[in-house]
Protein backbone atom coordinates (compact mmCIF):
# COMPACT_ATOMS: atom_id res chain seq x y z
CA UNK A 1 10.63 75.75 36.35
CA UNK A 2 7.90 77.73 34.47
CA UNK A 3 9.50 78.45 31.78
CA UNK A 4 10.27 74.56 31.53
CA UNK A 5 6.19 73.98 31.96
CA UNK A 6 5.42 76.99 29.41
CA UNK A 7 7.49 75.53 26.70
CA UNK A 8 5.85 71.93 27.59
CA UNK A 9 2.81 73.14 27.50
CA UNK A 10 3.19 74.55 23.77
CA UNK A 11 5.05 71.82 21.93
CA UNK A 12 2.18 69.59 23.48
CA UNK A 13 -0.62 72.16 21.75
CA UNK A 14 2.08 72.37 17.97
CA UNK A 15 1.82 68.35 18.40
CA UNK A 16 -1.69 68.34 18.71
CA UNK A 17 -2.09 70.62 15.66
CA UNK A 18 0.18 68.44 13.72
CA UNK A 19 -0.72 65.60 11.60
CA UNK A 20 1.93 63.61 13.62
CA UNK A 21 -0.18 63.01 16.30
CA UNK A 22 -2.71 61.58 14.13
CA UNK A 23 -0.65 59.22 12.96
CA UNK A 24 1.04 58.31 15.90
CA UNK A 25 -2.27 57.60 17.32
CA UNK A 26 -3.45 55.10 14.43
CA UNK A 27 -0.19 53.09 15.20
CA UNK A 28 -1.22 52.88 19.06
CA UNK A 29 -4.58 51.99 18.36
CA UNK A 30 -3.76 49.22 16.08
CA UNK A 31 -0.66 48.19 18.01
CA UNK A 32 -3.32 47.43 20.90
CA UNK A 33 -5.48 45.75 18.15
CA UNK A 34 -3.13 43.64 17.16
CA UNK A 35 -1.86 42.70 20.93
CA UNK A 36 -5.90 41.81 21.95
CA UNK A 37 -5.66 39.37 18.94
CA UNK A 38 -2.73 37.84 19.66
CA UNK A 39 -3.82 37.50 23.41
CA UNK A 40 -7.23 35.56 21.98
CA UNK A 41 -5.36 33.27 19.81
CA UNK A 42 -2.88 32.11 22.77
CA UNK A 43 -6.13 31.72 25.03
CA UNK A 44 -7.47 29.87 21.95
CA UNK A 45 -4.57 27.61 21.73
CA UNK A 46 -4.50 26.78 25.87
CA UNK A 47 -7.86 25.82 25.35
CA UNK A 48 -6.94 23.30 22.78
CA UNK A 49 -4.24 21.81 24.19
CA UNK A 50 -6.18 21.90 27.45
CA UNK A 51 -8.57 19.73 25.90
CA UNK A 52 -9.79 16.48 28.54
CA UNK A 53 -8.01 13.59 26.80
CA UNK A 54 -8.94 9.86 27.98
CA UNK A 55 -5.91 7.99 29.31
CA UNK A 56 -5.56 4.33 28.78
CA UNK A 57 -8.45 4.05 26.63
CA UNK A 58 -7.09 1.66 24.57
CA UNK A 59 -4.89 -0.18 27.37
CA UNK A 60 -7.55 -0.18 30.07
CA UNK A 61 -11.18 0.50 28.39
CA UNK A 62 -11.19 -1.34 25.03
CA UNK A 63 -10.34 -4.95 26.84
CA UNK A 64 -12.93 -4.82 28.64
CA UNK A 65 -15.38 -4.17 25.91
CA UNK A 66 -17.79 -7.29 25.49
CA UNK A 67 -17.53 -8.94 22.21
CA UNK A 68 -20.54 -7.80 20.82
CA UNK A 69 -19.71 -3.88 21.81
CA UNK A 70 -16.39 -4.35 20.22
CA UNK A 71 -17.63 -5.65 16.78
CA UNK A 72 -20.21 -2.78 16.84
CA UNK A 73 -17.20 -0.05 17.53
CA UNK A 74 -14.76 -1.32 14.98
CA UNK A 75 -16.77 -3.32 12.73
CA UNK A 76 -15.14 -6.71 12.86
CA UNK A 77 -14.26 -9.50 16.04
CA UNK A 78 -11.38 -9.28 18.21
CA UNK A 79 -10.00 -12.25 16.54
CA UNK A 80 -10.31 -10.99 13.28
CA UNK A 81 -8.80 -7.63 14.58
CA UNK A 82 -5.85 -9.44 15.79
CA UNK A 83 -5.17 -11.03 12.15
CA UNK A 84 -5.79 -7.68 10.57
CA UNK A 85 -2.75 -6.50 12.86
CA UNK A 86 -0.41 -9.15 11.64
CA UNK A 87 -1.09 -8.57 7.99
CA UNK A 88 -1.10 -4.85 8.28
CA UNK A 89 2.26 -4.07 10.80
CA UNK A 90 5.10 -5.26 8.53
CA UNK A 91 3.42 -2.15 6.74
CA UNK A 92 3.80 0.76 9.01
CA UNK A 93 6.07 2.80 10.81
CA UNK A 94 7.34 1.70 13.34
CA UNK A 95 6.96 4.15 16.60
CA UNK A 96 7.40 4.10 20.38
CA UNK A 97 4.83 6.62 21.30
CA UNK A 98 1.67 5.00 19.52
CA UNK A 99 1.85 1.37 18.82
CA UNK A 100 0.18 -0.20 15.95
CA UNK A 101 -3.05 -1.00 17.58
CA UNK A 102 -3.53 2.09 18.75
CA UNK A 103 -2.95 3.26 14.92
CA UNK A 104 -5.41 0.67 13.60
CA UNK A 105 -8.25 1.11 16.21
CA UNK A 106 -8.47 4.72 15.83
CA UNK A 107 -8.35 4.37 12.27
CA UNK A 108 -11.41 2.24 12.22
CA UNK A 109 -13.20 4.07 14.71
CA UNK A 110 -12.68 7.27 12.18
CA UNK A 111 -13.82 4.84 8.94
CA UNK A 112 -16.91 3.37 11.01
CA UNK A 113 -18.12 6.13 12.56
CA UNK A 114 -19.32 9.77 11.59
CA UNK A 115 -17.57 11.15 14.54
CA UNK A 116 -15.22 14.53 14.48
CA UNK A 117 -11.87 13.79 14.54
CA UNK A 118 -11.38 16.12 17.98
CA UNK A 119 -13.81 13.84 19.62
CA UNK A 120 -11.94 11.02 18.16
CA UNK A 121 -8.40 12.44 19.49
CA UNK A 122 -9.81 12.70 22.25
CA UNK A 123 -10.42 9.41 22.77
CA UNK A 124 -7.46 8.12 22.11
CA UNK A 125 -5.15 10.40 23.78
CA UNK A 126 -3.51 12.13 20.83
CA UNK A 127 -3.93 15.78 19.14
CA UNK A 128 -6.32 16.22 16.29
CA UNK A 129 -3.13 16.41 13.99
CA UNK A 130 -1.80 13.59 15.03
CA UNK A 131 -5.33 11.76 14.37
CA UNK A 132 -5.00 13.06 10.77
CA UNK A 133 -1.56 11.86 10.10
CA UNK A 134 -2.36 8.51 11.69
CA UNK A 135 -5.81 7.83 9.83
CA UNK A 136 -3.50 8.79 6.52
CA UNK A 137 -0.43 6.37 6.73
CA UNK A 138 -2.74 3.60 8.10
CA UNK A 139 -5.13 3.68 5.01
CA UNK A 140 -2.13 3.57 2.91
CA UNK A 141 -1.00 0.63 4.39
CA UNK A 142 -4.34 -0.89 4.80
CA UNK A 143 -4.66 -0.34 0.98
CA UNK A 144 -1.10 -2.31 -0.04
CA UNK A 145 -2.93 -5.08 0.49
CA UNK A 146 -5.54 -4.71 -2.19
CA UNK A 147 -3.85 -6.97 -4.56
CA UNK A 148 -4.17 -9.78 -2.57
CA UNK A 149 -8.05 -9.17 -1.27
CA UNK A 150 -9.36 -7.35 -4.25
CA UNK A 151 -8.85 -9.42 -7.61
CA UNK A 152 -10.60 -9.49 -11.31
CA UNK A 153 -10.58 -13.66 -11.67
CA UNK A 154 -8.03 -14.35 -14.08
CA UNK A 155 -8.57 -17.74 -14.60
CA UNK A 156 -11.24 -20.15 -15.91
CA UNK A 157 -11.75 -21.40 -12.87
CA UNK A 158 -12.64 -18.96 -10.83
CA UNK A 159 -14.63 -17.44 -13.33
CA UNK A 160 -16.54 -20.71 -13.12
CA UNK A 161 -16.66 -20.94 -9.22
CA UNK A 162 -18.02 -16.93 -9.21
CA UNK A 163 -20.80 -18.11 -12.38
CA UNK A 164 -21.97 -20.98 -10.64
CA UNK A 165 -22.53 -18.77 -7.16
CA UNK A 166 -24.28 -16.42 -9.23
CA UNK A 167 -26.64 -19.26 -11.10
CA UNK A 168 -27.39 -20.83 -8.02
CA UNK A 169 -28.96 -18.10 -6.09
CA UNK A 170 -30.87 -16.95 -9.61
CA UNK A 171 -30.58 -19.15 -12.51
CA UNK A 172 -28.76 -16.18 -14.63
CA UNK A 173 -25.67 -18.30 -16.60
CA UNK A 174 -22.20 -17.20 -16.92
CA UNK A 175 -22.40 -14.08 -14.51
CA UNK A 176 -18.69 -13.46 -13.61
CA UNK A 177 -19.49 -9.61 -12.03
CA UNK A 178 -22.24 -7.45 -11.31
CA UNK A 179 -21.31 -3.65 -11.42
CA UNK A 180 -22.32 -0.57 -10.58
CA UNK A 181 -21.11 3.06 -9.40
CA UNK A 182 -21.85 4.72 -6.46
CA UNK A 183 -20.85 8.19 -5.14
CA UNK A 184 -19.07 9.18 -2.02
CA UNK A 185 -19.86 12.86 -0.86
CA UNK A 186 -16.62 14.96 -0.89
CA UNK A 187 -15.83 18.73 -0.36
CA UNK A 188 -15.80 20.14 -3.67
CA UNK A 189 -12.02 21.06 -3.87
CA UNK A 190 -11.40 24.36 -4.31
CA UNK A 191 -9.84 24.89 -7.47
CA UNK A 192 -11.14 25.43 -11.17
CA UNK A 193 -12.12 21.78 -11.52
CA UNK A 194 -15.05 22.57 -8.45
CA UNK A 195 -17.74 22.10 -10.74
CA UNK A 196 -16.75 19.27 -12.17
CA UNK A 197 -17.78 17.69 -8.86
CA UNK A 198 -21.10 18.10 -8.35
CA UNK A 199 -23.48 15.43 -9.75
CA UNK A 200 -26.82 15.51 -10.60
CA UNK A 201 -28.73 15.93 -7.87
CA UNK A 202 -26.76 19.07 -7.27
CA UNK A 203 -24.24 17.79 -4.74
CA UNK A 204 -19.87 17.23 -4.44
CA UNK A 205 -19.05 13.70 -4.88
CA UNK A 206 -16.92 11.00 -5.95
CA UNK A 207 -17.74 8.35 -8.35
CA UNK A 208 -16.56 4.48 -6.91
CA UNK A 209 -17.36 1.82 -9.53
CA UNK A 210 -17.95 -1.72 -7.61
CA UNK A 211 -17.79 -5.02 -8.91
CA UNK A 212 -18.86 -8.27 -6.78
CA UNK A 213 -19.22 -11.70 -6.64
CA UNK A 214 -22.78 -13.26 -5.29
CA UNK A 215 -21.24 -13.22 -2.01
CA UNK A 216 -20.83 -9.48 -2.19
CA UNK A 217 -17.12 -9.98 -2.31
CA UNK A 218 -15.24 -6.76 -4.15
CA UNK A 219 -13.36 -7.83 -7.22
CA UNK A 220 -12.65 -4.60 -8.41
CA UNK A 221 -13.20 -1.40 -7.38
CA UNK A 222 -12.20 1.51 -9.62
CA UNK A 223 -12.19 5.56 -7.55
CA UNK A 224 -11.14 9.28 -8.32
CA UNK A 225 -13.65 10.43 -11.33
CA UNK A 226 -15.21 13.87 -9.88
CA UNK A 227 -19.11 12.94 -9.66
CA UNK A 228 -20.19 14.84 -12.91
CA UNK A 229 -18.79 12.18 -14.94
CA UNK A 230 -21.15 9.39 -16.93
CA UNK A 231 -20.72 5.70 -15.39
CA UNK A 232 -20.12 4.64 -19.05
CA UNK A 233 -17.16 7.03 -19.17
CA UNK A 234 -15.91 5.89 -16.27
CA UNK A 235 -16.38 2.36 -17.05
CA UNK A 236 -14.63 2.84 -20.38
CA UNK A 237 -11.52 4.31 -18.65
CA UNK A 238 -11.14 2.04 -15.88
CA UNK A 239 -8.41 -0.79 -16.24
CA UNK A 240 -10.66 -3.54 -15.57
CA UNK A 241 -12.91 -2.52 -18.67
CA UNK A 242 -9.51 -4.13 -21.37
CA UNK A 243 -10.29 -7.43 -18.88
CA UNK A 244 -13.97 -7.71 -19.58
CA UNK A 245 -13.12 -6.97 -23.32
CA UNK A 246 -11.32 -10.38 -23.53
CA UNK A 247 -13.52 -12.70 -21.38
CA UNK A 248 -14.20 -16.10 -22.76
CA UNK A 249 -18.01 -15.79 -25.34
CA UNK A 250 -20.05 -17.64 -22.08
CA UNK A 251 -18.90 -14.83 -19.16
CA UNK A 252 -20.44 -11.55 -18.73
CA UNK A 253 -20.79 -9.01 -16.33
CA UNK A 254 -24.84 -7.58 -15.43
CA UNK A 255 -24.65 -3.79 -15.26
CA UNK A 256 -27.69 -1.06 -15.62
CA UNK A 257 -28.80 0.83 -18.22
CA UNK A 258 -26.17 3.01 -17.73
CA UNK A 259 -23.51 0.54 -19.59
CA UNK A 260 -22.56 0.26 -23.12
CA UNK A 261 -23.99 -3.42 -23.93
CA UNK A 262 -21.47 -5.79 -25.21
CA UNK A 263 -20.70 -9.40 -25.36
CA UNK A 264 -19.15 -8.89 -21.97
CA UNK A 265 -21.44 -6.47 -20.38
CA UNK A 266 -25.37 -7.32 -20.73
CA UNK A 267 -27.74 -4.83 -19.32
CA UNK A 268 -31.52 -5.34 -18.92
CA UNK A 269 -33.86 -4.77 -22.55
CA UNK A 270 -35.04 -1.31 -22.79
CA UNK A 271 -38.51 -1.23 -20.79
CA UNK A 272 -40.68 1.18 -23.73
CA UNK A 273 -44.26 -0.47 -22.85
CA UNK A 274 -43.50 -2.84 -25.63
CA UNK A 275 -41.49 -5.69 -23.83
CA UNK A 276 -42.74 -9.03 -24.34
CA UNK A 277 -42.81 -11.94 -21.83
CA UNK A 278 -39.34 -13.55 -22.99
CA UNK A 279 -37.64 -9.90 -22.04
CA UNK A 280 -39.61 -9.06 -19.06
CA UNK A 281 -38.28 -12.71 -17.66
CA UNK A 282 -34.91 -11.65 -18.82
CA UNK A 283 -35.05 -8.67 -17.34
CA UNK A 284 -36.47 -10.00 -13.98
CA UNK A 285 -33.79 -12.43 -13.45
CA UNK A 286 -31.45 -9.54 -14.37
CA UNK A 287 -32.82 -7.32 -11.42
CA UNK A 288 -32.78 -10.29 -8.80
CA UNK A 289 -28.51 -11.15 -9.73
CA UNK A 290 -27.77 -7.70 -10.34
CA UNK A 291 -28.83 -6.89 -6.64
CA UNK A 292 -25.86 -7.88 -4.95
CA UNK A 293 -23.46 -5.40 -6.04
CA UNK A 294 -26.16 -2.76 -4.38
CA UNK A 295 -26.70 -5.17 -1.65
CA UNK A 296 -22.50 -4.85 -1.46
CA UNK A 297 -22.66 -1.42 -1.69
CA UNK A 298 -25.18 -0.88 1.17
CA UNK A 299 -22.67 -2.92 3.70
CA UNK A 300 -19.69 -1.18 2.57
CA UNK A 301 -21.26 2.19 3.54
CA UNK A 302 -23.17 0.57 7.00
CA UNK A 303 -19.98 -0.64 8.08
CA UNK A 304 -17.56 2.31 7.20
CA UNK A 305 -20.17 5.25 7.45
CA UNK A 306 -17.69 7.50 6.49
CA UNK A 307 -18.09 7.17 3.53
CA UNK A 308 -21.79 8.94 3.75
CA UNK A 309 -19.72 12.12 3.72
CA UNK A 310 -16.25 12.01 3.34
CA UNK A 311 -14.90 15.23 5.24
CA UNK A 312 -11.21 15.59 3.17
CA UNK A 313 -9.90 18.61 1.57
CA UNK A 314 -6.69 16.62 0.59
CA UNK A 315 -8.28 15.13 -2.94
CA UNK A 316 -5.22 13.18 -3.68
CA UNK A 317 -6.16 11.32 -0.49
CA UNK A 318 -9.52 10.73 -1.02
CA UNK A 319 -9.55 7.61 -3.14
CA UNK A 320 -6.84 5.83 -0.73
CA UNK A 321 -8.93 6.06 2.26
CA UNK A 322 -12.28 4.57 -0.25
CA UNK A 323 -10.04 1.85 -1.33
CA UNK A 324 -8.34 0.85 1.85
CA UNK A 325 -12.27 0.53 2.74
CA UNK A 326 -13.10 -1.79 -0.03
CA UNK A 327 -9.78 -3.78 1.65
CA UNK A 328 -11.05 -4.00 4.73
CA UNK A 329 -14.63 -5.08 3.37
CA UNK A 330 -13.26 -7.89 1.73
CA UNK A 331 -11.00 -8.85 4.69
CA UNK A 332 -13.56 -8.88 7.02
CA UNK A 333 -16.10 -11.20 4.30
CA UNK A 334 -12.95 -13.61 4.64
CA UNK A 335 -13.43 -14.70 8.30
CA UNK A 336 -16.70 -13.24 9.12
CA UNK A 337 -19.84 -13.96 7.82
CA UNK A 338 -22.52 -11.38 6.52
CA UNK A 339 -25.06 -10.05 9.07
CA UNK A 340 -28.01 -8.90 6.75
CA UNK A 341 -28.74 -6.40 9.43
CA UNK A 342 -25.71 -4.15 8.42
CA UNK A 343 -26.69 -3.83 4.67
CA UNK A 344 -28.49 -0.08 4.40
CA UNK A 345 -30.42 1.16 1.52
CA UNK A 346 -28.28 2.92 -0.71
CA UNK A 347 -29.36 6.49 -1.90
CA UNK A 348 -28.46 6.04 -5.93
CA UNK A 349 -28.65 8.40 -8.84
CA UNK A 350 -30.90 7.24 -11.23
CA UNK A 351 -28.97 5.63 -14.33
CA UNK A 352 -28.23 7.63 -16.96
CA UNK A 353 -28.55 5.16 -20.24
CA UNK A 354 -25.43 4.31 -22.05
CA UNK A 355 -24.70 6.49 -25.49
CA UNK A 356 -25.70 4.48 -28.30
CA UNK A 357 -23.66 2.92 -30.60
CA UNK A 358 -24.63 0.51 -33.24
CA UNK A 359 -21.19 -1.66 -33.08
CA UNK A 360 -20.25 -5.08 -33.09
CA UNK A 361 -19.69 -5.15 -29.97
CA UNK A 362 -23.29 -3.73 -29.20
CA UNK A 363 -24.71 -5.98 -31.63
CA UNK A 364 -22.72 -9.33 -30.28
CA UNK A 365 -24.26 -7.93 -26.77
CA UNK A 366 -27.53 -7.71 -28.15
CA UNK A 367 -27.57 -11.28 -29.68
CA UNK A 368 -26.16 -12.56 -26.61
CA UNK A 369 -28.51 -11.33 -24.72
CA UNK A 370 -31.19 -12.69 -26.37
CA UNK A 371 -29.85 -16.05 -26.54
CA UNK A 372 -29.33 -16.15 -22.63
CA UNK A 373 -33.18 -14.97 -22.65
CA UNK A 374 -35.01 -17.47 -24.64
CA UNK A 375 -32.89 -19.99 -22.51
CA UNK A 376 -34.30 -18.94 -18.92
């Protein structure tokens, strides 16, 4: 038995001597590392799915909101809630655990309000992936219906019906638009096009060119240009730009400075100190019917404040959930009326003026333009 402990003993003190035993050390020291870390991330995880969901919220809470604390939640009425349902369900998926108004309310909880989406899960009973996947597929179907709520007029007609709205609030003729970009703060995605996404005053955006009627209906809205780029360039590249190309000689849109002037695009005379009283009235009645595409502007963003900072790191997404915004601005103008209390003040870039270019088409503007002014 001693002999046994002796030779113990002294392939214990030739271990210890060894670089063996170093080694086999490091291993059981990281081995317990690693087994710590894994024990924190399956705490982590129990807390998660832990989490205090509200039951029934939708079932049992939401009916007995009063109309008023409703419309303030989800941004339109009940009634108009119920006919965004029927439009909107022949366009989703089908599913037995969530039902389509669960899929729609949550959805325009997310849009309307600057709440996290765990808070939002919450809410509604559901994981925070599940939230994500939901607000998704429901802004996709949301924004299949932009053809029918968000049209360029085509017709003579209703460019007539839009110009007279416009001339009787400000006695500016043959106003079939007024335009203007905005930008929607984005992550800056995280690939070599990053820069290309920060704008002038230093921040990651989107540009979203608007158009509107005098109603502050949306008849065309154009997204996905990082916010770096020029208006003008992204004027000149969106589809609706061919449109205003061919419009009949009396129909223009009013745009900023920022705009190439042309027969179908007249932008206010170039203020140098010089301007006399013909082009300061010009100008004035310019200001006062170009106003409603940042008046619609202002209520888009009040009534989807999500778009003050758009938290997506999917960029391929981005412009679907802007647009299926625009859809449900326009659907809600078509049974509600405007309450002048939910247009904000809109934060805007100062316009950049338009590249200059001494074309006919900037000369027919210019001539235009000063025809339209010594009629006012």
């Amino acid at each position: 038995m001693a002999d046994t402990d002796e030779l113990t003993a002294l392939l214990l003190d030739e271990i210890t001597n060894d670089d063996i035993y170093d080694q086999a050390m490091l291993i059981q020291n990281s081995l317990i590392d690693i087994s710590v870390t894994v024990a924190g991330l399956v705490e982590e995880v129990q807390e998660k799915e832990e989490s205090v969901r509200i039951e029934g919220y939708v079932e049992e809470i939401i009916p007995l909101y009063s109309a008023i604390d409703f419309k303030a939640h989800f941004r339109m009425s009940r009634t108009t809630f119920e006919e965004l349902c029927m439009q909107v369900s022949p366009l989703m998926n089908q599913e037995r655990t969530v039902t389509v108004d669960k899929k729609l309310l949550a959805t325009l909880w997310i849009l309307a309000n600057p709440e996290s989406y765990r808070s939002v899960a919450d809410r509604f009973g559901m994981s925070k992936g599940s939230l994500h996947l939901i607000v998704i597929s429901t802004c996709h179907s949301i924004s299949e219906l932009m053809e029918e709520y968000i049209c360029f007029p085509s017709t003579r007609r209703e460019m007539e019906a839009i110009a007279d709205g416009f001339r009787q609030r400000s006695g500016m003729p043959g106003v079939v638009g007024a335009i203007d970009g905005t930008h929607v703060s984005v992550p800056a995605p995280r690939s070599v096009h990053r820069a290309a996404f920060i704008n002038r005053k230093g921040q990651s955006s989107m540009v979203v060119q608007l158009i509107c009627d005098s109603t502050l209906r949306l008849l065309d809205v154009y997204t996905g240009w990082p916010g770096s780029v020029h208006d003008a360039r992204v004027y000149r590249n969106s589809p609706v730009s061919h449109k205003i190309d061919d419009l009949p000689d009396e129909f223009h849109l009013l745009g900023d400075s920022a705009y190439p002037i042309s027969k179908g695009m007249l932008v206010p005379f170039r203020d140098n100190g010089h301007l006399d009283t013909v082009q300061k009235k010009f100008n004035a009645c310019h200001t006062s019917t170009r106003v409603d595409v940042e008046r619609a502007i202002g209520l888009l963003k009040c009534k989807f404040r999500r778009l003050k900072h758009l938290e997506m790191h999917l960029e391929q997404e981005i412009p679907v959930v802007i647009g299926s915004c625009c859809v449900l601005h326009n659907f809600i103008l078509k049974y509600e009326t405007v309450d002048v209390d939910d247009i904000d003040d809109i934060d805007t870039l100062q316009a950049q003026e338009a590249p200059t270019d001494r074309g006919r088409d900037r000369m027919a503007g210019e001539d235009k333009r000063m025809s339209i002014a010594l009629s006012l």
